[in-house]
PDB file of N, CA and C in Angstrom:
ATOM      1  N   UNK A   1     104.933 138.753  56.295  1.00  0.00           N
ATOM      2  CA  UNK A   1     104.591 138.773  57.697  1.00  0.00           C
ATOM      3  C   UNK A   1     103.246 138.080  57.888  1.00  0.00           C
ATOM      4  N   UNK A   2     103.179 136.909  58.920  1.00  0.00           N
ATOM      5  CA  UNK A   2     101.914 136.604  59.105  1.00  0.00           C
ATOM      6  C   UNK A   2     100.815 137.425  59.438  1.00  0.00           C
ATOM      7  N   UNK A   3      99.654 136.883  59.159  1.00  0.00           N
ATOM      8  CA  UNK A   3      98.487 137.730  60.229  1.00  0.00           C
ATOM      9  C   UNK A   3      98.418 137.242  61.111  1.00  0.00           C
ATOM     10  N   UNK A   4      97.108 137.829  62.211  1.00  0.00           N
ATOM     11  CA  UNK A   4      96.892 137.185  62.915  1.00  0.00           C
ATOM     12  C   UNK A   4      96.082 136.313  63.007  1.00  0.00           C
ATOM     13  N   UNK A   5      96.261 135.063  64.150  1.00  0.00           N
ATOM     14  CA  UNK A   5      95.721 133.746  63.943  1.00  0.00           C
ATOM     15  C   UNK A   5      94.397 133.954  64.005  1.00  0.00           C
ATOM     16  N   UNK A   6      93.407 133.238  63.763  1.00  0.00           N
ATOM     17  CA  UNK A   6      91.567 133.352  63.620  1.00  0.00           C
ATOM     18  C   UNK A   6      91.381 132.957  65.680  1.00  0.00           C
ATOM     19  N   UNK A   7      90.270 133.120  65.538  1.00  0.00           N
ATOM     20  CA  UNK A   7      89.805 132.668  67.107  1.00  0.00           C
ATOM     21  C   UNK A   7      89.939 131.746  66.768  1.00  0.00           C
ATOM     22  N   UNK A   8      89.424 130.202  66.035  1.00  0.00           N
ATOM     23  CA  UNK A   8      89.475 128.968  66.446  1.00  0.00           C
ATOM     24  C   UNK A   8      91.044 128.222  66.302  1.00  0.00           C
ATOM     25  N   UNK A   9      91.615 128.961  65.525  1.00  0.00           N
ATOM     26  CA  UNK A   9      93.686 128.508  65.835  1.00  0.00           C
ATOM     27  C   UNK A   9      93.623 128.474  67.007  1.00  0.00           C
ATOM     28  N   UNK A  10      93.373 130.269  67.587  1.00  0.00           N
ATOM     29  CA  UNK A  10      94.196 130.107  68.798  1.00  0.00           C
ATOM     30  C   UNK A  10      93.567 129.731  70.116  1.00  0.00           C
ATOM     31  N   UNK A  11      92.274 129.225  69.872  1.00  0.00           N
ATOM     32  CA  UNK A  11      91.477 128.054  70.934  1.00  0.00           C
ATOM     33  C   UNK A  11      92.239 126.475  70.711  1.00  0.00           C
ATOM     34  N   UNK A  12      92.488 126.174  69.767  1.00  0.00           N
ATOM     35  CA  UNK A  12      92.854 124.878  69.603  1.00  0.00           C
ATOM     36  C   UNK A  12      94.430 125.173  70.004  1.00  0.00           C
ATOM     37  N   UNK A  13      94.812 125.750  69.619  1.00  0.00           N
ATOM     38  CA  UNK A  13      96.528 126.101  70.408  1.00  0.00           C
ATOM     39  C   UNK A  13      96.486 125.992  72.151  1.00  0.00           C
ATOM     40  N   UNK A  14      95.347 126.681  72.669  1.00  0.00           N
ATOM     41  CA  UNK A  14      95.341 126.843  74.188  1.00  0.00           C
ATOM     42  C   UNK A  14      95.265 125.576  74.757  1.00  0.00           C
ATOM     43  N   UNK A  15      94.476 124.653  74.038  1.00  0.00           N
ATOM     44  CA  UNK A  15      93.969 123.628  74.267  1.00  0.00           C
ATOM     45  C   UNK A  15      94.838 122.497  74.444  1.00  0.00           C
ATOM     46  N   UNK A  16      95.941 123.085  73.303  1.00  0.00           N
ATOM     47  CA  UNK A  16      96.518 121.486  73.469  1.00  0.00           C
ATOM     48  C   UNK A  16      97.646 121.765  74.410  1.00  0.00           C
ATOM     49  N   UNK A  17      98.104 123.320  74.763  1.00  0.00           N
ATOM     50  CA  UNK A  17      98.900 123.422  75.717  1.00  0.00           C
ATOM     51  C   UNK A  17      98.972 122.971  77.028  1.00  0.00           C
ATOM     52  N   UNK A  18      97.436 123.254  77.272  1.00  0.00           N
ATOM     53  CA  UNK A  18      96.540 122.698  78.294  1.00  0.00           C
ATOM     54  C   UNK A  18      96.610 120.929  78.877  1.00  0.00           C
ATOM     55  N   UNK A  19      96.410 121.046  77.316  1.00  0.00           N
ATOM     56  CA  UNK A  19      96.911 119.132  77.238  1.00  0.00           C
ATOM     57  C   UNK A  19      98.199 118.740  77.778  1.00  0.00           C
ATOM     58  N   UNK A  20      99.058 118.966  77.214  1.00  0.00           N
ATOM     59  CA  UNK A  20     100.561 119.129  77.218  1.00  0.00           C
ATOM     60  C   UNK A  20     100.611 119.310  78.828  1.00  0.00           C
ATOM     61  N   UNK A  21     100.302 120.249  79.456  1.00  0.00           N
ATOM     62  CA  UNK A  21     100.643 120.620  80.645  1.00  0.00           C
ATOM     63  C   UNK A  21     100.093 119.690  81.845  1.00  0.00           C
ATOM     64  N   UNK A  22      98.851 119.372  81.295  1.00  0.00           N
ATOM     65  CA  UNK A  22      98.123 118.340  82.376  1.00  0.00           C
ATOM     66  C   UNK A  22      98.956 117.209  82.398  1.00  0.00           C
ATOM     67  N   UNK A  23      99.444 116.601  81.180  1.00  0.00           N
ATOM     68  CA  UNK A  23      99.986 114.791  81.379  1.00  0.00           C
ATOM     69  C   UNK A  23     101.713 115.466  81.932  1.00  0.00           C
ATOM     70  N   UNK A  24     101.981 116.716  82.127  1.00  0.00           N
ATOM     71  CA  UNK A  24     103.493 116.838  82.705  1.00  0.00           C
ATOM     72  C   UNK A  24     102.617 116.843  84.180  1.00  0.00           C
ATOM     73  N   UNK A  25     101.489 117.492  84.240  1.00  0.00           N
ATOM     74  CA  UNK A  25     101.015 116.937  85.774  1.00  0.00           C
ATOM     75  C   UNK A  25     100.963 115.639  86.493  1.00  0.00           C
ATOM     76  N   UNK A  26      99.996 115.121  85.662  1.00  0.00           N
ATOM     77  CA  UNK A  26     100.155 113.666  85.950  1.00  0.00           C
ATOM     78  C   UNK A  26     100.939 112.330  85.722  1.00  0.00           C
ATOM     79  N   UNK A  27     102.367 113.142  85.671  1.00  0.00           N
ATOM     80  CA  UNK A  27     103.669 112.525  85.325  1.00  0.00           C
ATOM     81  C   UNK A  27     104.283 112.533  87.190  1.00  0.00           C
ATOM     82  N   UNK A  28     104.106 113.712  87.024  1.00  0.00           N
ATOM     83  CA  UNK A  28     105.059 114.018  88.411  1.00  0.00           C
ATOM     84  C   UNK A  28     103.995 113.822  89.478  1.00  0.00           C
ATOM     85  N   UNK A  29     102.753 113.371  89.480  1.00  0.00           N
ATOM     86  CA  UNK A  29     101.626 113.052  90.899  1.00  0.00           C
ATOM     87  C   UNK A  29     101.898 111.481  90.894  1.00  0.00           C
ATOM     88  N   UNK A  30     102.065 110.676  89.175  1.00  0.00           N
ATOM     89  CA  UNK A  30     101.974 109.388  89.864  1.00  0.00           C
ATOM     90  C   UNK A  30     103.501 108.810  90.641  1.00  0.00           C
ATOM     91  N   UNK A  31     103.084 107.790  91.354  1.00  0.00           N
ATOM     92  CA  UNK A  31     103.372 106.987  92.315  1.00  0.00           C
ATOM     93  C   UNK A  31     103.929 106.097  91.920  1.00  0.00           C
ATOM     94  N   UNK A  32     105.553 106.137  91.432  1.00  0.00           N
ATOM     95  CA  UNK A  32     106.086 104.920  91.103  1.00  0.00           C
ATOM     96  C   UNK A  32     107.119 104.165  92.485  1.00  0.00           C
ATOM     97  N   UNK A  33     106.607 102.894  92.148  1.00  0.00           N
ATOM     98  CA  UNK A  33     107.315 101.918  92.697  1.00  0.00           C
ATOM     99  C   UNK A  33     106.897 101.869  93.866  1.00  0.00           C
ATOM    100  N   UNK A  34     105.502 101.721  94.626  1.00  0.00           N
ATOM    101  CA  UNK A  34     105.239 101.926  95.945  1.00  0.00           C
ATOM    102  C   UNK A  34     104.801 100.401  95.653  1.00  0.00           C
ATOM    103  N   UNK A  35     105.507  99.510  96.799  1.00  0.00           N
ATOM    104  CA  UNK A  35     105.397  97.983  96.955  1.00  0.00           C
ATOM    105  C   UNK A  35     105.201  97.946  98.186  1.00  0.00           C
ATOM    106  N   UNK A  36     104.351  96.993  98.611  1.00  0.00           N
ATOM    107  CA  UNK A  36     103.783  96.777 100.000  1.00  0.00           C
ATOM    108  C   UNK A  36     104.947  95.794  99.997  1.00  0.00           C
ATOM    109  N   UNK A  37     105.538  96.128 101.090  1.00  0.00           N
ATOM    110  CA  UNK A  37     106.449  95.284 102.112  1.00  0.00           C
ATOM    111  C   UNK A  37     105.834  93.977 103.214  1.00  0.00           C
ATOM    112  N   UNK A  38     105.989  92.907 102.505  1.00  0.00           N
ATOM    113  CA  UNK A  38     105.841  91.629 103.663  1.00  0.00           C
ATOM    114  C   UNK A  38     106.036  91.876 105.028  1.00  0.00           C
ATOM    115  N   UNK A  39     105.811  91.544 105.847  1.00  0.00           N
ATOM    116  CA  UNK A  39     106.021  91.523 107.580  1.00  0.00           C
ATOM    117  C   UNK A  39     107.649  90.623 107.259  1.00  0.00           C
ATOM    118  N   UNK A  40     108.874  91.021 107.776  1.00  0.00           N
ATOM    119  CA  UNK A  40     109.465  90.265 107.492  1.00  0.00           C
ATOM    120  C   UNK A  40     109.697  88.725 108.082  1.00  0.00           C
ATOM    121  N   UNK A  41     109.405  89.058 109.655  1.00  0.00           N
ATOM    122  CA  UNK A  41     109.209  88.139 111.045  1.00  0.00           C
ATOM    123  C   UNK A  41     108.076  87.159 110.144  1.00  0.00           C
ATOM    124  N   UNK A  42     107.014  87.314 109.672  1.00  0.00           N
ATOM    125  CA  UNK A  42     105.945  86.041 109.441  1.00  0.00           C
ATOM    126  C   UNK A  42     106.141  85.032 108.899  1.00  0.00           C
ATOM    127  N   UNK A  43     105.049  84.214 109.213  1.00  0.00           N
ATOM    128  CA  UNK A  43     105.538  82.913 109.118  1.00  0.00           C
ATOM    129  C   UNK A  43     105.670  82.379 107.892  1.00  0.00           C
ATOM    130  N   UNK A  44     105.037  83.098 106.831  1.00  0.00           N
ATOM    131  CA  UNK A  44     104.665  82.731 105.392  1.00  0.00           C
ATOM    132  C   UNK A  44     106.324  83.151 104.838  1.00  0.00           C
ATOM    133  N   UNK A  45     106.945  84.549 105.226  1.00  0.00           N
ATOM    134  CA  UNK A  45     107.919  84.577 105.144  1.00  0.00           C
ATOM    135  C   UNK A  45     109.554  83.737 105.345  1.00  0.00           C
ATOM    136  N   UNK A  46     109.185  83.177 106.747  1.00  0.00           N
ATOM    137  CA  UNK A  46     110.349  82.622 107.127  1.00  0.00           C
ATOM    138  C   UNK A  46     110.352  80.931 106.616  1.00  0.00           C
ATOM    139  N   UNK A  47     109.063  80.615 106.217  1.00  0.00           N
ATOM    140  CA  UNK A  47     108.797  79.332 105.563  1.00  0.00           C
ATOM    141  C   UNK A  47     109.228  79.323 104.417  1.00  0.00           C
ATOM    142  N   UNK A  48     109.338  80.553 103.338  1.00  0.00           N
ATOM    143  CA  UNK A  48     109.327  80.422 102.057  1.00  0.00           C
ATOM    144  C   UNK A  48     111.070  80.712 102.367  1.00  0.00           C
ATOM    145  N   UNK A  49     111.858  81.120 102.957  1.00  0.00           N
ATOM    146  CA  UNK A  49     113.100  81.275 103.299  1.00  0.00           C
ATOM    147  C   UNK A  49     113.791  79.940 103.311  1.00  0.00           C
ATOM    148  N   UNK A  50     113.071  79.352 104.406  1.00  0.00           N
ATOM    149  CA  UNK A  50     113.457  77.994 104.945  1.00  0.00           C
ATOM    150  C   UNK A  50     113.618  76.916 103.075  1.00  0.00           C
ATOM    151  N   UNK A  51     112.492  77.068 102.186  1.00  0.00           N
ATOM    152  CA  UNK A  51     112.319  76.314 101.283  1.00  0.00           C
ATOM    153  C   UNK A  51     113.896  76.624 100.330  1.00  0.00           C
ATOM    154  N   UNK A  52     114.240  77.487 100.709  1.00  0.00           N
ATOM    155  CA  UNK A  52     114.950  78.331  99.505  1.00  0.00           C
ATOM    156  C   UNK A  52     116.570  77.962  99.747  1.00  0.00           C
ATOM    157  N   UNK A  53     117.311  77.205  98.437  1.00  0.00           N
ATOM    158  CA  UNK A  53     118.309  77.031  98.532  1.00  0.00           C
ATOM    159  C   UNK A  53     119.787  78.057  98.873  1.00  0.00           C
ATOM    160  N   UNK A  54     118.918  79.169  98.194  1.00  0.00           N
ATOM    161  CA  UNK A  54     120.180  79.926  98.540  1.00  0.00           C
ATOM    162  C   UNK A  54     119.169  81.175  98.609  1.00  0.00           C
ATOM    163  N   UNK A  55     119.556  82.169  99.344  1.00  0.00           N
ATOM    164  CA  UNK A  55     118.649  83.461  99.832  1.00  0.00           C
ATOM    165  C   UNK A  55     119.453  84.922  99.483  1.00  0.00           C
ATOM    166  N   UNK A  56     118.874  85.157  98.447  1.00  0.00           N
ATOM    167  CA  UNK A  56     119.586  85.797  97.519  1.00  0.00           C
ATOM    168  C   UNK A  56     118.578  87.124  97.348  1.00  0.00           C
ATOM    169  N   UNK A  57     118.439  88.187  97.304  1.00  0.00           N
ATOM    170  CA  UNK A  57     118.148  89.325  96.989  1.00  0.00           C
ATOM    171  C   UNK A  57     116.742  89.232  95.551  1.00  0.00           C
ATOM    172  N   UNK A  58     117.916  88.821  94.652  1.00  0.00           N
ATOM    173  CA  UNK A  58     117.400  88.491  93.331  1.00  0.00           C
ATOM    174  C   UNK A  58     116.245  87.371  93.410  1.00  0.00           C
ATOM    175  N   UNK A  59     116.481  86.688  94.497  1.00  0.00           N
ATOM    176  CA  UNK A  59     115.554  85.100  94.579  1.00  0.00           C
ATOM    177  C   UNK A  59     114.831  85.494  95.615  1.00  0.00           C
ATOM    178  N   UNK A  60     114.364  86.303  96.445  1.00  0.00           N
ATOM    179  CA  UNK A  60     113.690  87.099  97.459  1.00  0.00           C
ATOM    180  C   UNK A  60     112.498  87.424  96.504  1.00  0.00           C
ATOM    181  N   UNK A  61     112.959  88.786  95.505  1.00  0.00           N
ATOM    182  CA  UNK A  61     112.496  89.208  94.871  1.00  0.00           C
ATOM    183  C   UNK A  61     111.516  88.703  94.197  1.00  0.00           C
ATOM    184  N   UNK A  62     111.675  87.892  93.668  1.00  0.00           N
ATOM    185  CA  UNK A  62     110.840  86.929  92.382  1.00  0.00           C
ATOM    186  C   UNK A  62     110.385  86.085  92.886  1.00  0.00           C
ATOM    187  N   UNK A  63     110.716  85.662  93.963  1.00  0.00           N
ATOM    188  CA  UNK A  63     109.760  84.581  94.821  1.00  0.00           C
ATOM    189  C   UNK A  63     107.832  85.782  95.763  1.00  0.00           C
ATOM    190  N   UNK A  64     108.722  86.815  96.098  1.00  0.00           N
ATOM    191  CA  UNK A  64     107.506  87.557  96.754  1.00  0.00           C
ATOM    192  C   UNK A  64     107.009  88.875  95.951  1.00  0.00           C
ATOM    193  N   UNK A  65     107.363  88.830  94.450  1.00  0.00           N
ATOM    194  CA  UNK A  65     107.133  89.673  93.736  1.00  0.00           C
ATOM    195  C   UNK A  65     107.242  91.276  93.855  1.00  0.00           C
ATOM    196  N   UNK A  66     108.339  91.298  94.495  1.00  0.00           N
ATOM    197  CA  UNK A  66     109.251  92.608  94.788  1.00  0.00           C
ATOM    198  C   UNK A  66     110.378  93.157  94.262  1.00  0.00           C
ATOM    199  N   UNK A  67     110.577  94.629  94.215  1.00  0.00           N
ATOM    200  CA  UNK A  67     111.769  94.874  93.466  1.00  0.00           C
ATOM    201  C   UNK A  67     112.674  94.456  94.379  1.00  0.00           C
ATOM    202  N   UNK A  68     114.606  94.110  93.545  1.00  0.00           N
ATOM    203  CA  UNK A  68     115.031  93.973  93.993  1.00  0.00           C
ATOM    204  C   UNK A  68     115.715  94.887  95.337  1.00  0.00           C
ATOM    205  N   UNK A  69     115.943  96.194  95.504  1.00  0.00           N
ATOM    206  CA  UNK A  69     116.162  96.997  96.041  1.00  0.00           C
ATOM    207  C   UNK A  69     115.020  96.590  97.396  1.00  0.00           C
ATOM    208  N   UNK A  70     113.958  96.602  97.238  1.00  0.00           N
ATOM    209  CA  UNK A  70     112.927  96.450  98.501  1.00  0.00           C
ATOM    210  C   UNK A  70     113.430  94.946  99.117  1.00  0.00           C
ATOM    211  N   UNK A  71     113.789  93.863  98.242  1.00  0.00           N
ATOM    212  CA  UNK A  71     114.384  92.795  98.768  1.00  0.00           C
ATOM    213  C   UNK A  71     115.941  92.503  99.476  1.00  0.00           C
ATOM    214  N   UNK A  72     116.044  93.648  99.091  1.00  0.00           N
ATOM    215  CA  UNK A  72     117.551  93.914  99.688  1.00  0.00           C
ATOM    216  C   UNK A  72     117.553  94.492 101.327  1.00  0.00           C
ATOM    217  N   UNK A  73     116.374  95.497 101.630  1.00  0.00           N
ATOM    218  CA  UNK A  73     116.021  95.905 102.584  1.00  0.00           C
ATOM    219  C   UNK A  73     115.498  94.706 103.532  1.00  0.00           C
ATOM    220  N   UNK A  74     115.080  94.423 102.778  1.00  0.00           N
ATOM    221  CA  UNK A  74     113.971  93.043 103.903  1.00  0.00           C
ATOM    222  C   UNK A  74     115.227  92.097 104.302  1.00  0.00           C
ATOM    223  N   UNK A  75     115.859  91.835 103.494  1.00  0.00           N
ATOM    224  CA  UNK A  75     117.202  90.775 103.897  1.00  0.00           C
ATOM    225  C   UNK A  75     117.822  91.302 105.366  1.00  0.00           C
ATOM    226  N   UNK A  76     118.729  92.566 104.641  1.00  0.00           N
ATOM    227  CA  UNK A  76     119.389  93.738 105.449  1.00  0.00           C
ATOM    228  C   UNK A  76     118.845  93.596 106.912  1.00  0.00           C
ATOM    229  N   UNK A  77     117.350  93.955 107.422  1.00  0.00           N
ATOM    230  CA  UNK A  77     116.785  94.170 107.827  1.00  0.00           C
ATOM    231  C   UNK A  77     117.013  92.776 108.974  1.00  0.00           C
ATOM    232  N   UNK A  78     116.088  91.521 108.544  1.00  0.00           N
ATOM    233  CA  UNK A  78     116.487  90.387 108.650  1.00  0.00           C
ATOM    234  C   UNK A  78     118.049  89.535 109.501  1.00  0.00           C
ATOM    235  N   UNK A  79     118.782  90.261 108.773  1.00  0.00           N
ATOM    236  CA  UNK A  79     120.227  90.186 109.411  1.00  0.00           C
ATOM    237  C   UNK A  79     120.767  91.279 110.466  1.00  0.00           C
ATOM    238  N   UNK A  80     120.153  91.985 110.700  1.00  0.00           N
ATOM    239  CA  UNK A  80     119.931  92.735 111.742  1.00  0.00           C
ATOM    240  C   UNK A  80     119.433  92.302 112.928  1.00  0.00           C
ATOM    241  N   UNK A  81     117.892  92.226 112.907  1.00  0.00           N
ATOM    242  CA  UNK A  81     117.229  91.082 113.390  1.00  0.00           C
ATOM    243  C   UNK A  81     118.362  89.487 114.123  1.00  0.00           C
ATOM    244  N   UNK A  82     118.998  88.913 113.583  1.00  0.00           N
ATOM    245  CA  UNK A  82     120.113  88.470 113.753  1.00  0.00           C
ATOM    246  C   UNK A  82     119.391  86.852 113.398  1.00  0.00           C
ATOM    247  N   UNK A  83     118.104  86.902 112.437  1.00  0.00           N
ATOM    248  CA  UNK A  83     118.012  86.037 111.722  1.00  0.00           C
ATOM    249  C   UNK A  83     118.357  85.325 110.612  1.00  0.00           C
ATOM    250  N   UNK A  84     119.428  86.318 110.001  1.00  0.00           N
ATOM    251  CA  UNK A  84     119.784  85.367 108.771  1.00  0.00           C
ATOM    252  C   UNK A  84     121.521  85.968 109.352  1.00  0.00           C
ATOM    253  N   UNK A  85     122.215  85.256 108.383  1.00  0.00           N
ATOM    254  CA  UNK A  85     123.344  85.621 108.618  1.00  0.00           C
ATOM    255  C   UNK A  85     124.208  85.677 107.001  1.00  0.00           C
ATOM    256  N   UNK A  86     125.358  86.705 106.589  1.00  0.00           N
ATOM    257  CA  UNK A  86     125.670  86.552 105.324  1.00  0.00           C
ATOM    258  C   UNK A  86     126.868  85.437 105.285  1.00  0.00           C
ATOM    259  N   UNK A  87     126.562  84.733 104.631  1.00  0.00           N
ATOM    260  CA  UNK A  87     127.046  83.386 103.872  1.00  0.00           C
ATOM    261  C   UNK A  87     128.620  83.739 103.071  1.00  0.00           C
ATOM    262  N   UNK A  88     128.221  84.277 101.820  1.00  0.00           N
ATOM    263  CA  UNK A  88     129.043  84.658 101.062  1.00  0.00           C
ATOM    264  C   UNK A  88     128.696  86.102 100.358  1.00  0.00           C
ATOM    265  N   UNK A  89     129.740  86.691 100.044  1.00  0.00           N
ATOM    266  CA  UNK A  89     129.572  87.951  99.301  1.00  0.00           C
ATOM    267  C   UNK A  89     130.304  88.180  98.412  1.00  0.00           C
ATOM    268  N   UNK A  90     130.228  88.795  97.372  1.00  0.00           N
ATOM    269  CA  UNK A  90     130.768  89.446  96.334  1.00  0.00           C
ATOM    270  C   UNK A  90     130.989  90.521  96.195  1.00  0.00           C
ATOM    271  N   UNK A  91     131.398  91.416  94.909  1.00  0.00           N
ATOM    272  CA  UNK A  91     131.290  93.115  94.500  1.00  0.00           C
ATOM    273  C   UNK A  91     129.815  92.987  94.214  1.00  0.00           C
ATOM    274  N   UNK A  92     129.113  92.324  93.593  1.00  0.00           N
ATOM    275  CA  UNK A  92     127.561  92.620  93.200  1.00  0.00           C
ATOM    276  C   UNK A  92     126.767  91.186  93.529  1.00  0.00           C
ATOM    277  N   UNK A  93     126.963  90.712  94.812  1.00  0.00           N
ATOM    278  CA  UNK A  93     126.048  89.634  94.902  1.00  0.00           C
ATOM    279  C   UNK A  93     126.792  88.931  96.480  1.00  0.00           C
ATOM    280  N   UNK A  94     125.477  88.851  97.170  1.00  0.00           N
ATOM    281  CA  UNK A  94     125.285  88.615  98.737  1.00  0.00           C
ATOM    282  C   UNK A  94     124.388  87.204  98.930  1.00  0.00           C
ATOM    283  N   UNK A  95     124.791  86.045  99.709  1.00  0.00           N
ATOM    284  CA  UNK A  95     124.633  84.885 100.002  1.00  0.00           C
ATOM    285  C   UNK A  95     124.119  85.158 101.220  1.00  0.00           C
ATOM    286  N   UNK A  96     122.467  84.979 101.861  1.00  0.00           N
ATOM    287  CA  UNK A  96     122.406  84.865 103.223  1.00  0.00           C
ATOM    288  C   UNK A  96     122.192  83.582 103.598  1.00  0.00           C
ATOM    289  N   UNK A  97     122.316  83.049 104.768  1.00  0.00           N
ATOM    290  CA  UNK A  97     122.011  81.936 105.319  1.00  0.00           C
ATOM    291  C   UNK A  97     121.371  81.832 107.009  1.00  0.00           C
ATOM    292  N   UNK A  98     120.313  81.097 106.596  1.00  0.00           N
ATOM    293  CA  UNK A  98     119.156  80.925 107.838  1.00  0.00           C
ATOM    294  C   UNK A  98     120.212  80.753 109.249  1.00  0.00           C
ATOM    295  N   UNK A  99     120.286  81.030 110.546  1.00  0.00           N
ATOM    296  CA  UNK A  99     120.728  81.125 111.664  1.00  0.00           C
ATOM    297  C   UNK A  99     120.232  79.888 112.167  1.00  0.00           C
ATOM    298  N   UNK A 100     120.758  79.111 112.463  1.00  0.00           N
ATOM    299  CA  UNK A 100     120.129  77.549 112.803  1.00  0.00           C
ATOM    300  C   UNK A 100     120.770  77.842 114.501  1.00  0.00           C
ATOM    301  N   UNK A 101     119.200  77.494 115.605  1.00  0.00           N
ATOM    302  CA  UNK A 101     119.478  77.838 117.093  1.00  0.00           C
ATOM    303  C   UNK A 101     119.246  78.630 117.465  1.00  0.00           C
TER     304      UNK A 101
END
């Protein structure tokens, strides 16, 4: 049968529980995936659209350094707006095209 642990075990035991417990804190406080959203209407926007052969989610993305999901919104959004219009579509892939008029 063991004894019991000395005071400095069971300080260094508290301690690292302590540890342990803080980074499950600061697991669940940080802030993933918060991306500032472009104005979609601006002009920097609808220029870099205009440049773009095909206006694609995936090519949104990597052009304004956004996830794809947030680029999907801005499109969505966009075609609502009744500025872009969808082109072509697929099961996993959407073609928009600029509204000319």
């Amino acid at each position: 049968m063991p004894g019991k642990k000395s005071l400095k075990k069971m300080e260094k035991t508290q301690s690292s529980k302590d540890k342990a417990d803080q980074k499950v804190k600061d697991k669940r406080n940080k802030i993933i995936g918060s991306v500032e959203i472009p104005d979609a209407t601006s002009d920097e926007v609808m220029g870099a659209l205009k440049g773009m052969k095909a206006i694609t989610p995936t090519g949104v993305a990597s052009k304004f350094n956004l996830k794809v999901s947030v680029a999907k919104k801005m499109l969505k959004e966009l075609e609502d707006n009744g500025t872009l219009e969808l082109a072509a579509r697929s099961h996993n892939l959407k073609v928009y095209a600029l509204k000319m008029g």
